[in-house]
Each structure stands twice: as C-alpha cells, then as structure tokens.
C-alpha atoms as a PDB file:
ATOM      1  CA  UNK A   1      41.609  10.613  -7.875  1.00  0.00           C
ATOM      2  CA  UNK A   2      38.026  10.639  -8.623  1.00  0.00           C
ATOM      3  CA  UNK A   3      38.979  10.762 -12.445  1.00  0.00           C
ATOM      4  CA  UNK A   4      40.990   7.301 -11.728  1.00  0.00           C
ATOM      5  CA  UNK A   5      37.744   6.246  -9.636  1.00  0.00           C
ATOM      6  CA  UNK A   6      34.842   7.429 -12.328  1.00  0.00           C
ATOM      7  CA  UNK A   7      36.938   5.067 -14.732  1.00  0.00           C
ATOM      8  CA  UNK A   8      37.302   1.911 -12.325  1.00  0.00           C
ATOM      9  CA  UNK A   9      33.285   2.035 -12.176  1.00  0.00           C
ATOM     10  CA  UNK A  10      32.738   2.413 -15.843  1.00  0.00           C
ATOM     11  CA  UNK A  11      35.165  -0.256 -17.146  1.00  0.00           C
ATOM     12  CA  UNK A  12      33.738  -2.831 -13.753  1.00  0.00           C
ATOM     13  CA  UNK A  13      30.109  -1.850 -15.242  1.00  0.00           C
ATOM     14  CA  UNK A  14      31.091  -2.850 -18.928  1.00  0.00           C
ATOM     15  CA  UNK A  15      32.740  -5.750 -17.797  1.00  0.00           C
ATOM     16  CA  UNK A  16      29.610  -6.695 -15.578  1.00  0.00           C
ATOM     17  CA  UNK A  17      27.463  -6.372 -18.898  1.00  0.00           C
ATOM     18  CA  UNK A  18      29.482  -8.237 -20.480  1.00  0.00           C
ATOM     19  CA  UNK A  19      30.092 -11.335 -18.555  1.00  0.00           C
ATOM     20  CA  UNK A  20      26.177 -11.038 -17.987  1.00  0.00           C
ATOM     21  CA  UNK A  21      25.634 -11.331 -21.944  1.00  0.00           C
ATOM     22  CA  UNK A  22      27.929 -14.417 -21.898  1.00  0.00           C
ATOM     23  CA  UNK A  23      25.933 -16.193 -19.734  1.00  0.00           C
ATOM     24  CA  UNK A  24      22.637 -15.232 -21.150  1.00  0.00           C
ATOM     25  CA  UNK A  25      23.691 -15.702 -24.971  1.00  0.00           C
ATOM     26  CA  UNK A  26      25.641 -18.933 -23.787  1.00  0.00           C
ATOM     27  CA  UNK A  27      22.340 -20.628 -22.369  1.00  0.00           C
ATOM     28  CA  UNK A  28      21.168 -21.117 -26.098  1.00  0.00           C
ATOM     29  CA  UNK A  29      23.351 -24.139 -26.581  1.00  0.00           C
ATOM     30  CA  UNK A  30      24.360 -27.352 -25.076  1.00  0.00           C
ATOM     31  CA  UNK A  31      27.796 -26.445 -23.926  1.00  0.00           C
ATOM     32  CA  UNK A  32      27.202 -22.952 -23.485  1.00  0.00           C
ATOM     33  CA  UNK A  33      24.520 -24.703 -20.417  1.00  0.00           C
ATOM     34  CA  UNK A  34      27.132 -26.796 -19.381  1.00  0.00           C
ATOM     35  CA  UNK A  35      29.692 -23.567 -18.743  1.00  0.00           C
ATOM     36  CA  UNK A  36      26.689 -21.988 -16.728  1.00  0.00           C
ATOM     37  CA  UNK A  37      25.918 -24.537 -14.477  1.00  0.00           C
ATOM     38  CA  UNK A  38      29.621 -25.199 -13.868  1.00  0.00           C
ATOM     39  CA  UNK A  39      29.914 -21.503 -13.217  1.00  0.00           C
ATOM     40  CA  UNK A  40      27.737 -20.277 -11.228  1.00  0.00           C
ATOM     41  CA  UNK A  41      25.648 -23.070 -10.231  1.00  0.00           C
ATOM     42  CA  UNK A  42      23.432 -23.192  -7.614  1.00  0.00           C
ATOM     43  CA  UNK A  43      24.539 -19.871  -6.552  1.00  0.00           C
ATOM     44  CA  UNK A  44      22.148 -17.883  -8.767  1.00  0.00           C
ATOM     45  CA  UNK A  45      20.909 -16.022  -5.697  1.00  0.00           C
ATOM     46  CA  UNK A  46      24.366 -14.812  -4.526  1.00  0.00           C
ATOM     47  CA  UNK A  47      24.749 -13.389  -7.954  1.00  0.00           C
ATOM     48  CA  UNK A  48      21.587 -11.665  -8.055  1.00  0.00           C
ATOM     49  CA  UNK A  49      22.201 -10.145  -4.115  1.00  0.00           C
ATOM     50  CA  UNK A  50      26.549  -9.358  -5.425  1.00  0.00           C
ATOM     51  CA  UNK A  51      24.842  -7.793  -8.585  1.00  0.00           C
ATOM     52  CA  UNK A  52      22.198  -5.639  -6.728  1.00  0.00           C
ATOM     53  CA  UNK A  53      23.965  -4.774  -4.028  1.00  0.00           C
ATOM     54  CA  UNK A  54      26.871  -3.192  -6.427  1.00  0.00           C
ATOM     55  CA  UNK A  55      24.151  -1.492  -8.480  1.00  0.00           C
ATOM     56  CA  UNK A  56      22.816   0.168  -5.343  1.00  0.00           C
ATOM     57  CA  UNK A  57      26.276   0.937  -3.954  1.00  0.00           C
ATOM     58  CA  UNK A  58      27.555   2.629  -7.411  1.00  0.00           C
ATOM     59  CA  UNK A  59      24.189   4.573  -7.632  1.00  0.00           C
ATOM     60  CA  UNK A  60      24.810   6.009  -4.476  1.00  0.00           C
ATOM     61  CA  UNK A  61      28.421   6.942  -4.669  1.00  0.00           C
ATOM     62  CA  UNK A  62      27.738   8.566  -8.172  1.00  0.00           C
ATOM     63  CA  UNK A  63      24.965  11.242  -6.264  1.00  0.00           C
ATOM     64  CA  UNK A  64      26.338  11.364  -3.221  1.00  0.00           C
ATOM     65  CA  UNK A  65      30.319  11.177  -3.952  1.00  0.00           C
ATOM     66  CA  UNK A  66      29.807  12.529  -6.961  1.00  0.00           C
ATOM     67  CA  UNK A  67      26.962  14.759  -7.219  1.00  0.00           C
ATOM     68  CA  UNK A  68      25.835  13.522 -10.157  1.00  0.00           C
ATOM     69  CA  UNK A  69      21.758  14.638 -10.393  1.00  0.00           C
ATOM     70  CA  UNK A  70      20.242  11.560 -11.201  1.00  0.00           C
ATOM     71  CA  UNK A  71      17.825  11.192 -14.310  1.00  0.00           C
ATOM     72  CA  UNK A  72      14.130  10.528 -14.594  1.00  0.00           C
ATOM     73  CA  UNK A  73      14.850   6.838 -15.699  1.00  0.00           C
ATOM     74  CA  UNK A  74      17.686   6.535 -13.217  1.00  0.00           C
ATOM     75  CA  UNK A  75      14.958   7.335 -10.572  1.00  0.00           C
ATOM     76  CA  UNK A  76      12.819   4.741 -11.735  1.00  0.00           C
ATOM     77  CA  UNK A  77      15.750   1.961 -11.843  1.00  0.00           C
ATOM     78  CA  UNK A  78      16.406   3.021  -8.203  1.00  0.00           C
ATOM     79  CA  UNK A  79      13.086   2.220  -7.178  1.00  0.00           C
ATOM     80  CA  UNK A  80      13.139  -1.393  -8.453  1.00  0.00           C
ATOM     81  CA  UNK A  81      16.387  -1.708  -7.219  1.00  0.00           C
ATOM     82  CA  UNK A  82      17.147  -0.928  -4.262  1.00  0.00           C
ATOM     83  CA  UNK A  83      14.501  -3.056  -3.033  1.00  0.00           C
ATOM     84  CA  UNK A  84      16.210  -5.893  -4.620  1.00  0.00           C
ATOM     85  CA  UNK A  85      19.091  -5.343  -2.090  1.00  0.00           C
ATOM     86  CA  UNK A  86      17.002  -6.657   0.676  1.00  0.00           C
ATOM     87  CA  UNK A  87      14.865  -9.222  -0.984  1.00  0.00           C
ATOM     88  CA  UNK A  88      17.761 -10.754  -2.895  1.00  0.00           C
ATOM     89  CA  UNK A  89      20.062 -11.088   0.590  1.00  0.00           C
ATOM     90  CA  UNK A  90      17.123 -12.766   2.326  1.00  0.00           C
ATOM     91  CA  UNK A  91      16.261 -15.441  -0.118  1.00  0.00           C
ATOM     92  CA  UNK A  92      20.154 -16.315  -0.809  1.00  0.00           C
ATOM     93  CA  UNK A  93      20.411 -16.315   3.118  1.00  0.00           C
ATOM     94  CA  UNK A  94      17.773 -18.895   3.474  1.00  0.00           C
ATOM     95  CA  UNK A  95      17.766 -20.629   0.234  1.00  0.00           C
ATOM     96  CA  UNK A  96      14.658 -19.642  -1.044  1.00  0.00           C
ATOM     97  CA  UNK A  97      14.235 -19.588  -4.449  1.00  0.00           C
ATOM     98  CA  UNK A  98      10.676 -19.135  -4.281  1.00  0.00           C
END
C-alpha cells in the first residue's frame, strides 16, 4: 500500500510540474494568454493556496508517514513554504492580491 501511495504522489507531482510549465511557457503568446485567462482566471490565488497547501501536506506525509529524513534544501523549501499555507489562504479568502 504505501508502494501504490509513494507512486500516486510522484506521478500527481510530475503532473503538477507539468501543467505548471504549460501555463508559464503558454503566457509567451497570444493564444497561449487567452487559454490562461480562460483557465484559471481570476482565481490565481486559489491556485497558489491548492498548490501550497499540497506541497505542505506531501512534505509532511513523506517524514512523518514515511520517515523519509528530509534534506538540507528540503529544509530550506519548508521554511518558505509552509508559511505560504497561511498567507496564500488569507489573501484568496479576502481577495487581496496585494
């Protein structure tokens, strides 16, 4: 079972990178702007809160569920993230893109 779950996180967090890359590499063009806005728009702060939150929630699950030990640089992403969590929720909560 936690074979089956280790997987389900890896191919979510390729996926993830991927459909981020998508929308970054499709703002470079007319169109590709068009597909964004139609996409996601105006909820830019729900996908930054979703995105966080998951990152958080897999980071946690991999030490604690896991044991994984995490790495220097994996310390340092959990610093800047995890913060994000909060921050993130709040501003999509109030609509504050400032």
């Amino acid at each position: 079972m936690e074979d089956l779950i280790r997987t389900l996180m890896l191919v979510g967090a390729y996926m993830a990178g991927a459909a981020g890359l998508v929308l970054i590499v499709a703002r470079f063009s007319a169109p590709g702007r068009e597909f964004v806005r139609r996409t996601i728009g105006g909820q830019e702060l729900w996908f930054a809160f979703a995105t966080a939150l998951l990152m958080s929630l897999a980071s946690l699950t991999l030490s604690e569920v896991f044991h994984y030990n995490p790495c220097r640089w994996c310390w340092f992403q959990r610093i800047f993230a995890y913060p994000n969590v909060i921050v993130l929720g709040w501003a999509a909560v109030r609509r504050d893109v400032k």
